[in-house]
Protein backbone atom coordinates (compact mmCIF):
# COMPACT_ATOMS: atom_id res chain seq x y z
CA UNK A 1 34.24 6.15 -22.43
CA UNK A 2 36.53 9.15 -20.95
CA UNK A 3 37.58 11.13 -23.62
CA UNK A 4 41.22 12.69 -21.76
CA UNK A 5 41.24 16.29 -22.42
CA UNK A 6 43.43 19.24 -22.47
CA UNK A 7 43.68 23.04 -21.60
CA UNK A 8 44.46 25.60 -23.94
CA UNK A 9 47.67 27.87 -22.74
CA UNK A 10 46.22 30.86 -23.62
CA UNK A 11 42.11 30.92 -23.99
CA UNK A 12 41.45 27.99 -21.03
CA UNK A 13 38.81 26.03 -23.62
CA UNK A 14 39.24 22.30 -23.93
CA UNK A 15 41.37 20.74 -26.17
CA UNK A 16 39.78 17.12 -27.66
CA UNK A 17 42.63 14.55 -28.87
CA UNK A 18 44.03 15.11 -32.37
CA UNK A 19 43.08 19.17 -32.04
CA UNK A 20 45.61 22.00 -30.97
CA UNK A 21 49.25 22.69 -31.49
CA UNK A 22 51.98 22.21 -29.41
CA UNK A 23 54.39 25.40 -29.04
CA UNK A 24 57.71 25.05 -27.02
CA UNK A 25 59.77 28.21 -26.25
CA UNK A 26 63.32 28.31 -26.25
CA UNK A 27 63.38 28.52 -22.48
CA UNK A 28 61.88 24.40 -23.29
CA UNK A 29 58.73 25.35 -21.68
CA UNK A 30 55.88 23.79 -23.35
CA UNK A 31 52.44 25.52 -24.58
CA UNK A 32 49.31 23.06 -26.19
CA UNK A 33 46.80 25.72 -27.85
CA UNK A 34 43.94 25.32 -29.63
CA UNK A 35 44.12 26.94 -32.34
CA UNK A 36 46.68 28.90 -34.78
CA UNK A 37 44.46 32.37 -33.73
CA UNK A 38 45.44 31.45 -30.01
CA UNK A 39 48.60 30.60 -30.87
CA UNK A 40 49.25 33.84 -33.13
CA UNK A 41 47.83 36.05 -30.08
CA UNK A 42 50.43 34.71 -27.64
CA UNK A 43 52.96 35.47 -29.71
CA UNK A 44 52.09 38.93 -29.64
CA UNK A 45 52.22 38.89 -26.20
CA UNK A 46 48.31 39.91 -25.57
CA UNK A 47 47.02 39.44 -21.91
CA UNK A 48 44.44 36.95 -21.76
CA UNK A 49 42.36 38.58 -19.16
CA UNK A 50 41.84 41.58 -21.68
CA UNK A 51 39.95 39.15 -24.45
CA UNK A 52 36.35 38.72 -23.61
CA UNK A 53 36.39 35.52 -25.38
CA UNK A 54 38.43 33.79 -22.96
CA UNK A 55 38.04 31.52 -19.48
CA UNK A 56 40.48 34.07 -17.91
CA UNK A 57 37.92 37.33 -18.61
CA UNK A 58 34.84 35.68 -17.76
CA UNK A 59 36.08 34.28 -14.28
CA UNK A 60 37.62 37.50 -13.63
CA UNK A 61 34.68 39.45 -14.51
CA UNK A 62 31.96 37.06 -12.56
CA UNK A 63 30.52 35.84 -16.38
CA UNK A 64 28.59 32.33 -16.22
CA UNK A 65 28.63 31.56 -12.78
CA UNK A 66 24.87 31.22 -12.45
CA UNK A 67 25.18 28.16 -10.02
CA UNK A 68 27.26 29.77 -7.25
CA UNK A 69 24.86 32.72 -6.87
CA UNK A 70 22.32 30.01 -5.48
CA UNK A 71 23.91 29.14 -2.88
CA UNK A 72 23.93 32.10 -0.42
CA UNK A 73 26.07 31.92 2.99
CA UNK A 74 23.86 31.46 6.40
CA UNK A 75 24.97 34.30 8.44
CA UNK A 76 25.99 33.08 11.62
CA UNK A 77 24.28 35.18 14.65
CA UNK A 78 26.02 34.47 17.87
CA UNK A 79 23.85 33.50 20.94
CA UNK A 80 25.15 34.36 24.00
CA UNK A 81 24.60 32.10 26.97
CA UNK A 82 25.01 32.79 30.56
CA UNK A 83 27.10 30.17 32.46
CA UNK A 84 27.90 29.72 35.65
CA UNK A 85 32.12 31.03 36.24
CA UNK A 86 34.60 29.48 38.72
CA UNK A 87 33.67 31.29 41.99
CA UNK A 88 30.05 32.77 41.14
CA UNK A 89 27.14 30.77 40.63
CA UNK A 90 24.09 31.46 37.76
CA UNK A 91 21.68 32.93 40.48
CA UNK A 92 24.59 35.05 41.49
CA UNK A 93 25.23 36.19 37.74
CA UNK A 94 21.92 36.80 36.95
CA UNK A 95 21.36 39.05 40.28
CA UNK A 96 24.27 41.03 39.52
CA UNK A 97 23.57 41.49 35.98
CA UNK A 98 19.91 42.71 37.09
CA UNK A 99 21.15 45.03 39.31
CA UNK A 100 20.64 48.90 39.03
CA UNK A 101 23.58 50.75 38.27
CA UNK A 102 22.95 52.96 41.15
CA UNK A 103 23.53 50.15 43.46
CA UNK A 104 26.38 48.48 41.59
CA UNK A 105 27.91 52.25 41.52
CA UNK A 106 27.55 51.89 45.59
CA UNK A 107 28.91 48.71 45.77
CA UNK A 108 32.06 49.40 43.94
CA UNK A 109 32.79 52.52 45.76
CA UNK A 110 32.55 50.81 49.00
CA UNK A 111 35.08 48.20 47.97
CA UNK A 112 37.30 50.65 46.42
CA UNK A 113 37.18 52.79 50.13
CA UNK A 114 37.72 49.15 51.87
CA UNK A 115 40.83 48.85 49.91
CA UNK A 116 42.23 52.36 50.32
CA UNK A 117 41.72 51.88 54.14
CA UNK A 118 43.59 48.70 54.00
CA UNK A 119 46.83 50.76 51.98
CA UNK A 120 46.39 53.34 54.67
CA UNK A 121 46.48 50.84 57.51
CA UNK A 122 49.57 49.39 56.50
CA UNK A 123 51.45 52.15 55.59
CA UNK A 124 50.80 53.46 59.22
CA UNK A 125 51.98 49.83 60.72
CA UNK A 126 55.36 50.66 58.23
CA UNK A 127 55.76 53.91 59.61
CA UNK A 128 55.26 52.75 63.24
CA UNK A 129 57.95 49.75 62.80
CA UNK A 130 60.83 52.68 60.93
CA UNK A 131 59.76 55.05 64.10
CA UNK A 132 60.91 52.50 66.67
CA UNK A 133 64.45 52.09 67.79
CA UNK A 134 67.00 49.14 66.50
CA UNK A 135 67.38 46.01 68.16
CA UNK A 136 69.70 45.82 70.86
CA UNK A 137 71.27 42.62 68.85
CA UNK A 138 73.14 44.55 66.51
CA UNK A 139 75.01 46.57 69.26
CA UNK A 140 76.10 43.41 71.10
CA UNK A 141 77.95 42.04 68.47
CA UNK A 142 81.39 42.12 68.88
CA UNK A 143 83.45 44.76 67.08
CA UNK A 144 85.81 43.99 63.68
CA UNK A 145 88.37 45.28 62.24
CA UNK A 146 88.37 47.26 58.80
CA UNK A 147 90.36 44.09 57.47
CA UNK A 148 87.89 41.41 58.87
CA UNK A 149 84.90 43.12 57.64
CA UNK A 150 86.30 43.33 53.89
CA UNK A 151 87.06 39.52 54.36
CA UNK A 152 90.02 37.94 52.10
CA UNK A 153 93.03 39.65 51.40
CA UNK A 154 93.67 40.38 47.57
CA UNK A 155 96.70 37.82 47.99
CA UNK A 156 93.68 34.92 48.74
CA UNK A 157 94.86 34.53 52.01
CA UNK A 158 92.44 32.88 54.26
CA UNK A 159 91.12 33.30 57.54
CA UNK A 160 90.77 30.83 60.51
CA UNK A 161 90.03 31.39 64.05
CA UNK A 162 92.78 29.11 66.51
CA UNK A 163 92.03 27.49 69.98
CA UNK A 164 92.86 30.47 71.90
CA UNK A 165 89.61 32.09 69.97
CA UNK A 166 92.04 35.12 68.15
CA UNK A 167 91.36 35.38 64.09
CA UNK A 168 94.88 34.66 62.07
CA UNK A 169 94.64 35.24 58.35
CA UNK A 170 97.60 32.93 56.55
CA UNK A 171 100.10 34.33 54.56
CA UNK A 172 100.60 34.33 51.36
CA UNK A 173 103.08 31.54 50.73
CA UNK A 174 100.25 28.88 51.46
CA UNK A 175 98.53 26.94 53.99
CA UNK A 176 101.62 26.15 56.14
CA UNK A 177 103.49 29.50 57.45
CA UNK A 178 106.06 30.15 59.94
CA UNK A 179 104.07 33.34 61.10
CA UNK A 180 100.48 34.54 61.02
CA UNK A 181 98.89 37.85 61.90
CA UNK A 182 96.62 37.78 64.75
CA UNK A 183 94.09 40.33 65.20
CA UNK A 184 92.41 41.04 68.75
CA UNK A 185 89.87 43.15 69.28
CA UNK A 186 92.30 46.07 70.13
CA UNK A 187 96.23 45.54 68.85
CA UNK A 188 97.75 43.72 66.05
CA UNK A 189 100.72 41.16 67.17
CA UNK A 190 102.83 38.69 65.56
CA UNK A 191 102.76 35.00 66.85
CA UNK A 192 105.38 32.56 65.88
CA UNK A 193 103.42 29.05 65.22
């Protein structure tokens, strides 16, 4: 049979039915101790862990705990295994890592030159593309105005090109004017619709 035991408050020992007293605070938390010495000691407010007597003391100062000091951890030693990477193959590893740092030195210098020539060549391919002169595109385009090149006017009027191939810009009463300005390449006129 399983005799249902209790924990003393204050000391941690067992308390066996029809033992201990039953203390509740005025804050209605309840204490079960096991004796009236217990019970007098946390009235005065002593700290537990300061009584050799009690659970509290021994655990915290490592009393009675024979059995855990038999078990002792297996250090774990790391083994490190060479694999085989994404783009290099074991035999290639393994060469590499055999190498003589003279010759790995070498290598690395040679790719770091390889690179700088590369910076150098294309700097010099910039240099020789700034140095020439600028396509003969840009001075065949056809010449704007100061107003065409900022675009809308600040009134939103809007731009549109007619059969005749001159650039009106509608007024500012809408779509449908009696008059819009018509810019050619030299003179500003006013056409009548």
């Amino acid at each position: 049979m399983v005799v249902k035991t209790e924990t003393c408050s204050f000391s941690g020992l067992r308390i066996y039915p029809g033992h201990g007293i039953q203390f509740v605070r005025g804050d209605s938390k309840g204490f079960k101790f096991i004796s009236r010495k217990v019970k007098s000691l946390f009235t005065q407010r002593l700290n537990p862990r300061k009584l050799a007597w009690t659970v509290l003391y021994r655990r915290m100062h490592k009393k009675g705990t024979l059995e855990d000091t038999t078990k002792k951890k297996a250090r774990k030693v790391n083994k490190s295994a060479v694999k085989a990477v994404a783009g290099a193959s074991l035999d290639v590893i393994k060469a590499k890592r055999n190498q003589k740092p003279e010759v790995r030195a070498a290598a690395r210098e040679a790719a770091l030159r390889e690179v700088k020539e590369r910076a150098k060549a294309k700097q010099q391919a910039k240099k020789v593309e700034k140095s020439k002169p600028a396509p003969a595109a840009k001075a065949a385009a056809p010449k704007q105005s100061k107003a065409m090149a900022k675009g809308p006017a600040k009134g939103g009027a809007k731009l549109f090109i007619s059969s005749h191939g001159k650039v009106h810009e509608v007024g500012p009463c809408g779509p449908d004017p009696l008059w819009t300005l018509c810019w050619t390449q030299s003179s500003h006129c006013q056409e009548p619709r």
